[in-house]
PDB file of N, CA and C in Angstrom:
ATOM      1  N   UNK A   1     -14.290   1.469   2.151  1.00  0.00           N
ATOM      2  CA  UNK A   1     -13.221   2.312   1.653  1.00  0.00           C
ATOM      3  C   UNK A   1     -11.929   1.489   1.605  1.00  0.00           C
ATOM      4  N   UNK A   2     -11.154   1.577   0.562  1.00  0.00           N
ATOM      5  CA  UNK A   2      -9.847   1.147   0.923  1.00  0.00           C
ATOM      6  C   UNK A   2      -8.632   2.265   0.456  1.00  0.00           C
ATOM      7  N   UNK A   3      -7.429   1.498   0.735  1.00  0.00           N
ATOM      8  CA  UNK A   3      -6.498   2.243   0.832  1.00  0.00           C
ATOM      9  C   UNK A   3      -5.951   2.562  -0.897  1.00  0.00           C
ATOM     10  N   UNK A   4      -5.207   3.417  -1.404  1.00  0.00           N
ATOM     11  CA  UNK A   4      -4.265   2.918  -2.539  1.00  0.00           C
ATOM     12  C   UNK A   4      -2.904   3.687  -2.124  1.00  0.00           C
ATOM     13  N   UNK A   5      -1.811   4.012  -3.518  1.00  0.00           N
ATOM     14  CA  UNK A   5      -0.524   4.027  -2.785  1.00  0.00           C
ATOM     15  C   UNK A   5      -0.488   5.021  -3.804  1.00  0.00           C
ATOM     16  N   UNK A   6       0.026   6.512  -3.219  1.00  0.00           N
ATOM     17  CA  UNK A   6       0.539   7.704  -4.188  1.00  0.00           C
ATOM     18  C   UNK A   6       1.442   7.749  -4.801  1.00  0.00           C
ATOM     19  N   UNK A   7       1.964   8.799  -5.831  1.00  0.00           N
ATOM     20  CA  UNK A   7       3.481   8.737  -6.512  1.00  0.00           C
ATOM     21  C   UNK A   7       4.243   9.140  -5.741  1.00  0.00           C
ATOM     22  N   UNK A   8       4.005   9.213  -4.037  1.00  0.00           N
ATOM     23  CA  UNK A   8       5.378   9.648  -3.209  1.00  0.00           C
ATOM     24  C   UNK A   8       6.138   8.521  -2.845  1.00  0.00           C
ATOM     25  N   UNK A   9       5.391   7.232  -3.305  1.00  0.00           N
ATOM     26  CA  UNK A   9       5.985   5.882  -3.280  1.00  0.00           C
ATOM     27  C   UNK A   9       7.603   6.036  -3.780  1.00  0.00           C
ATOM     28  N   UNK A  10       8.196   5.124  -3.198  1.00  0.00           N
ATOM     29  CA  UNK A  10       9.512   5.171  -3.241  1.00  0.00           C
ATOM     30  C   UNK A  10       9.949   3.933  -3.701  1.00  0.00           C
ATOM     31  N   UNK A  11       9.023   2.744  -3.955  1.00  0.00           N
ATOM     32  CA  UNK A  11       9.260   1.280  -4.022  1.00  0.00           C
ATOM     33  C   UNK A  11      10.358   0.906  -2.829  1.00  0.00           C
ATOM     34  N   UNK A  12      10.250   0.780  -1.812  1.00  0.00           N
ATOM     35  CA  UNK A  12      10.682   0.254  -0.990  1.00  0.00           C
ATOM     36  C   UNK A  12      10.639  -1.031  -0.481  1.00  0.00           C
ATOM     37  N   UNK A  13       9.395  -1.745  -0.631  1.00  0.00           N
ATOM     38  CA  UNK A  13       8.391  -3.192   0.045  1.00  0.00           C
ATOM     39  C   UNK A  13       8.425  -2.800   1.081  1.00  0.00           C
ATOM     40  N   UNK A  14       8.369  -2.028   1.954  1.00  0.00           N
ATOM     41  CA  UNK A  14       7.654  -2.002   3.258  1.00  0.00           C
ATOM     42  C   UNK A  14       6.778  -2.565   3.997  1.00  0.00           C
ATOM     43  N   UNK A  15       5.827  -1.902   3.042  1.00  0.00           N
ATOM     44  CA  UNK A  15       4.117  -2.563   2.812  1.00  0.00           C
ATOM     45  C   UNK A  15       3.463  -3.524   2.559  1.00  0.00           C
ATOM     46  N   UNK A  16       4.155  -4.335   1.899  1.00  0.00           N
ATOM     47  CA  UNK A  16       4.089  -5.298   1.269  1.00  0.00           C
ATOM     48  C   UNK A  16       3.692  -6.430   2.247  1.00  0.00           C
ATOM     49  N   UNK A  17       4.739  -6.773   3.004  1.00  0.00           N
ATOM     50  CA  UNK A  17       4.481  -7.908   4.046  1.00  0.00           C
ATOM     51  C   UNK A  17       3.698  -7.599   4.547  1.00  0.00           C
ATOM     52  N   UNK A  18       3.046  -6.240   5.457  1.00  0.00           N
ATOM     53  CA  UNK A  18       2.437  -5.792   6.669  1.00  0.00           C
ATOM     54  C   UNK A  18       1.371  -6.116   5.911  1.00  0.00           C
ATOM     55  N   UNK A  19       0.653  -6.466   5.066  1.00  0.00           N
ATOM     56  CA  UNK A  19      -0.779  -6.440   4.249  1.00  0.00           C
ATOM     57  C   UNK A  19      -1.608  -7.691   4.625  1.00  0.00           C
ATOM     58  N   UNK A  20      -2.384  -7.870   5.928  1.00  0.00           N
ATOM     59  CA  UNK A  20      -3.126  -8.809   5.847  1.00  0.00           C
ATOM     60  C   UNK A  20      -3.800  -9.371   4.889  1.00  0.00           C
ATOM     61  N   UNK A  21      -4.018  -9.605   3.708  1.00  0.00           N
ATOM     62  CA  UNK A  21      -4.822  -9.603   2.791  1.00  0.00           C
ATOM     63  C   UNK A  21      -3.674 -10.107   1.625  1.00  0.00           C
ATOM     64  N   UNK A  22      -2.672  -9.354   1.746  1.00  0.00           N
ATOM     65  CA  UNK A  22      -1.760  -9.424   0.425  1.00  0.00           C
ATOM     66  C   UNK A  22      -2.636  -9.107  -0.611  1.00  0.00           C
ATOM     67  N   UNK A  23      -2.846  -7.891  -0.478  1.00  0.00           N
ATOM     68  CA  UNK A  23      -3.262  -7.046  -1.594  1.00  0.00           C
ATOM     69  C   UNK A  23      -2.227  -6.290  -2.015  1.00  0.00           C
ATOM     70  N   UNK A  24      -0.927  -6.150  -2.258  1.00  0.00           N
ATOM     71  CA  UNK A  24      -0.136  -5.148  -2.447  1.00  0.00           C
ATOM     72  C   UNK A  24       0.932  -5.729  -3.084  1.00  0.00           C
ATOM     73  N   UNK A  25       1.440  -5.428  -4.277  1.00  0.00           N
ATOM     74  CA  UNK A  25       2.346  -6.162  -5.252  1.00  0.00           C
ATOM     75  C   UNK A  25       3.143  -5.057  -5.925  1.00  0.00           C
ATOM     76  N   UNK A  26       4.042  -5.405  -5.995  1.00  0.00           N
ATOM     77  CA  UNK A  26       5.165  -4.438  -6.842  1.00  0.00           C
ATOM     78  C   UNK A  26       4.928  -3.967  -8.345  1.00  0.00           C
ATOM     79  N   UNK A  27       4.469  -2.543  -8.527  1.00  0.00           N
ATOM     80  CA  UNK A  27       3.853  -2.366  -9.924  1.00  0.00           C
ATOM     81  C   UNK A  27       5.211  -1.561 -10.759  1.00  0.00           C
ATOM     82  N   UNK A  28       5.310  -1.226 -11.855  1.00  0.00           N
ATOM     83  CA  UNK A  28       6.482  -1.052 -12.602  1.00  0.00           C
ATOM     84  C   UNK A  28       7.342   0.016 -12.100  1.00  0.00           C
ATOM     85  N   UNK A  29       6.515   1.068 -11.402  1.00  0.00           N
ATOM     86  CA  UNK A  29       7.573   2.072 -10.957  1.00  0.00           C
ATOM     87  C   UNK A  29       7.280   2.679  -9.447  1.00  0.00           C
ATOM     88  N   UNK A  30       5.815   1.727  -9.204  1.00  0.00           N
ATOM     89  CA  UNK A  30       5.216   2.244  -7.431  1.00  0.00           C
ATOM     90  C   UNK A  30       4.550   0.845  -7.129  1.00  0.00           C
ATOM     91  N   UNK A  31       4.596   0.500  -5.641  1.00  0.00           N
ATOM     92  CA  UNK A  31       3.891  -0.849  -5.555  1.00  0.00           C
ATOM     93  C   UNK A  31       2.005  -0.439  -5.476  1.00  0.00           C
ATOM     94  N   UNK A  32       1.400  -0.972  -5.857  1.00  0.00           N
ATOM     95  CA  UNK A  32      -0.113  -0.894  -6.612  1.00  0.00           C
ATOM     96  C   UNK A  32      -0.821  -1.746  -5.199  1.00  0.00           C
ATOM     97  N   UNK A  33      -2.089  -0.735  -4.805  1.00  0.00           N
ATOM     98  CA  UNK A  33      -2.844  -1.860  -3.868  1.00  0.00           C
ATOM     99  C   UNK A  33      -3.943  -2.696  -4.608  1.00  0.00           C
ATOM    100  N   UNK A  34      -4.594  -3.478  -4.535  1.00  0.00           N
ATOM    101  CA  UNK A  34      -5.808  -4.169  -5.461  1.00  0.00           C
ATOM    102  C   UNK A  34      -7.004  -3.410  -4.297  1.00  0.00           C
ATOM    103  N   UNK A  35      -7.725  -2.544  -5.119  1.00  0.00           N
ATOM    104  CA  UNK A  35      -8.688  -2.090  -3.686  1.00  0.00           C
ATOM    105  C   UNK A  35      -9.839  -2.825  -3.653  1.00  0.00           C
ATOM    106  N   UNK A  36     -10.030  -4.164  -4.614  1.00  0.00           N
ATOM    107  CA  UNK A  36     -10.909  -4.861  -4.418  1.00  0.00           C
ATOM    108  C   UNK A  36     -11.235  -5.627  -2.908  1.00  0.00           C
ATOM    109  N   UNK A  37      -9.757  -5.919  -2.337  1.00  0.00           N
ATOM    110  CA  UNK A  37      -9.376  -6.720  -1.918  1.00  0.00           C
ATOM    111  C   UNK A  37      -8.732  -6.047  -0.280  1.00  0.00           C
ATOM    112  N   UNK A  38      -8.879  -4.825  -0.952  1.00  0.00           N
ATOM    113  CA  UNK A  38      -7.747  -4.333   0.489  1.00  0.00           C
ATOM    114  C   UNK A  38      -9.480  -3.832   1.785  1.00  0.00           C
ATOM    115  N   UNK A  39      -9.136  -4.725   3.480  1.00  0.00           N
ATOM    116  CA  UNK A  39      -9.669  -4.230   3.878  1.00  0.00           C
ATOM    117  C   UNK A  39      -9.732  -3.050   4.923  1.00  0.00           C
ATOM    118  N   UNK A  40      -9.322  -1.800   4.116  1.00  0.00           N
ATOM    119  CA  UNK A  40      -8.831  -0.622   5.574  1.00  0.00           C
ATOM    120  C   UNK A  40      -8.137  -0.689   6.255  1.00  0.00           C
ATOM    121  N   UNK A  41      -7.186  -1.808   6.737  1.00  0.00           N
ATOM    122  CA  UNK A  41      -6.786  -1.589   7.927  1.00  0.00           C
ATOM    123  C   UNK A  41      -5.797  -0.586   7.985  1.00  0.00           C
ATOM    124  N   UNK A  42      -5.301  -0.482   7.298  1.00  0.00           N
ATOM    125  CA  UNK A  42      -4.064   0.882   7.409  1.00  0.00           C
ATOM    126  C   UNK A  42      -2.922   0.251   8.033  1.00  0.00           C
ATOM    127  N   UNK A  43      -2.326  -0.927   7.969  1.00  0.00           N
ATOM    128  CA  UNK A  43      -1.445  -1.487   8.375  1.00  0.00           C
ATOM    129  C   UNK A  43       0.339  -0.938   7.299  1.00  0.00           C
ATOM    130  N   UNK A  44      -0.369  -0.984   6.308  1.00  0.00           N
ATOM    131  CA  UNK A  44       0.890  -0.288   4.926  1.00  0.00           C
ATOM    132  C   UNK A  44       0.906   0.888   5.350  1.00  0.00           C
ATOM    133  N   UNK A  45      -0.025   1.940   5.709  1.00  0.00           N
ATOM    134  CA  UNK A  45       0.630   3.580   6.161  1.00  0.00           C
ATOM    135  C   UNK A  45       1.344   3.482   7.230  1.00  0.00           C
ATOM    136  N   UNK A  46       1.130   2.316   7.991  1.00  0.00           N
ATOM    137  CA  UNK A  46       1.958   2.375   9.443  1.00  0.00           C
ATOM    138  C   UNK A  46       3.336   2.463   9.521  1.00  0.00           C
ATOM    139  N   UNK A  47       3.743   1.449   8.292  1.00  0.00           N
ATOM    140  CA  UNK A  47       5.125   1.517   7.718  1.00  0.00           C
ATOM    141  C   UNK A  47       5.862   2.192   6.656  1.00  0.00           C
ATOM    142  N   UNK A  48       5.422   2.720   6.165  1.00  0.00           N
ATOM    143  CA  UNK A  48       5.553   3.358   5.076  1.00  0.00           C
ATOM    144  C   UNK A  48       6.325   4.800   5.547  1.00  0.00           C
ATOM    145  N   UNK A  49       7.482   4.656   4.816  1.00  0.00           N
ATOM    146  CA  UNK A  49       8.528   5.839   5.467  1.00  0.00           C
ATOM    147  C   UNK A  49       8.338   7.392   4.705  1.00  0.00           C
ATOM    148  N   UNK A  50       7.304   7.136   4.077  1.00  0.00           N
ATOM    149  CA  UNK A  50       6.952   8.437   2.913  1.00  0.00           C
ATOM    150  C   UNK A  50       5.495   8.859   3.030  1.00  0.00           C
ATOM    151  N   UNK A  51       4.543   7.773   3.741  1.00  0.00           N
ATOM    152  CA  UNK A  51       3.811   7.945   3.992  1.00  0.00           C
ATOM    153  C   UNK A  51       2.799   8.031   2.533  1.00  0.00           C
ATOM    154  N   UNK A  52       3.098   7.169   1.500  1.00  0.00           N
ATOM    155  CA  UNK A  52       2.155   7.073   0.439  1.00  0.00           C
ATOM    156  C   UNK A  52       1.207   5.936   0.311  1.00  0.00           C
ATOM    157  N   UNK A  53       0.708   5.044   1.210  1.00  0.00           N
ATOM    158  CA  UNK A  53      -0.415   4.556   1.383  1.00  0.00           C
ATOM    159  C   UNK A  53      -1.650   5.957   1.945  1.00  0.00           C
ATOM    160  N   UNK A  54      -2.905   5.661   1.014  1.00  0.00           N
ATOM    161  CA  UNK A  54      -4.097   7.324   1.721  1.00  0.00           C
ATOM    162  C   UNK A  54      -5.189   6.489   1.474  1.00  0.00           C
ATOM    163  N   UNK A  55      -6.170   6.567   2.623  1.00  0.00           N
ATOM    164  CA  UNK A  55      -7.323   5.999   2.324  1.00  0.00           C
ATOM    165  C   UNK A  55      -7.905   6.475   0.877  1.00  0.00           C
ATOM    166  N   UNK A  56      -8.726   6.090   0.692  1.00  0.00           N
ATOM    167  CA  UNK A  56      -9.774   6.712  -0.704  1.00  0.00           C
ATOM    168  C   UNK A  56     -10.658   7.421  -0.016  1.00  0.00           C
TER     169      UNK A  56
END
């Protein structure tokens, strides 16, 4: 399972760094996870002040 990021996204980068993997990149109006790549850890909901990282 991995994570992706809802439209309650705020574009902040929060998430961004915390991403072991660096799966998580700034997309045109919400930052986008690659869920190929992302492995669960839930490290981006940890920070996330809106709470729009959700597992799948």
């Amino acid at each position: 399972m991995a994570y992706y990021i809802n439209e309650d996204c705020i574009s902040c980068g929060a998430c961004e760094p915390e991403c072991v993997v660096s799966c998580i990149s700034a997309g045109d109006e919400i930052y986008l996870i690659d869920e190929e790549t992302c492995v669960d850890c839930g490290a981006c909901a940890g920070v996330c002040p809106v709470d729009a990282p959700k597992p799948r």
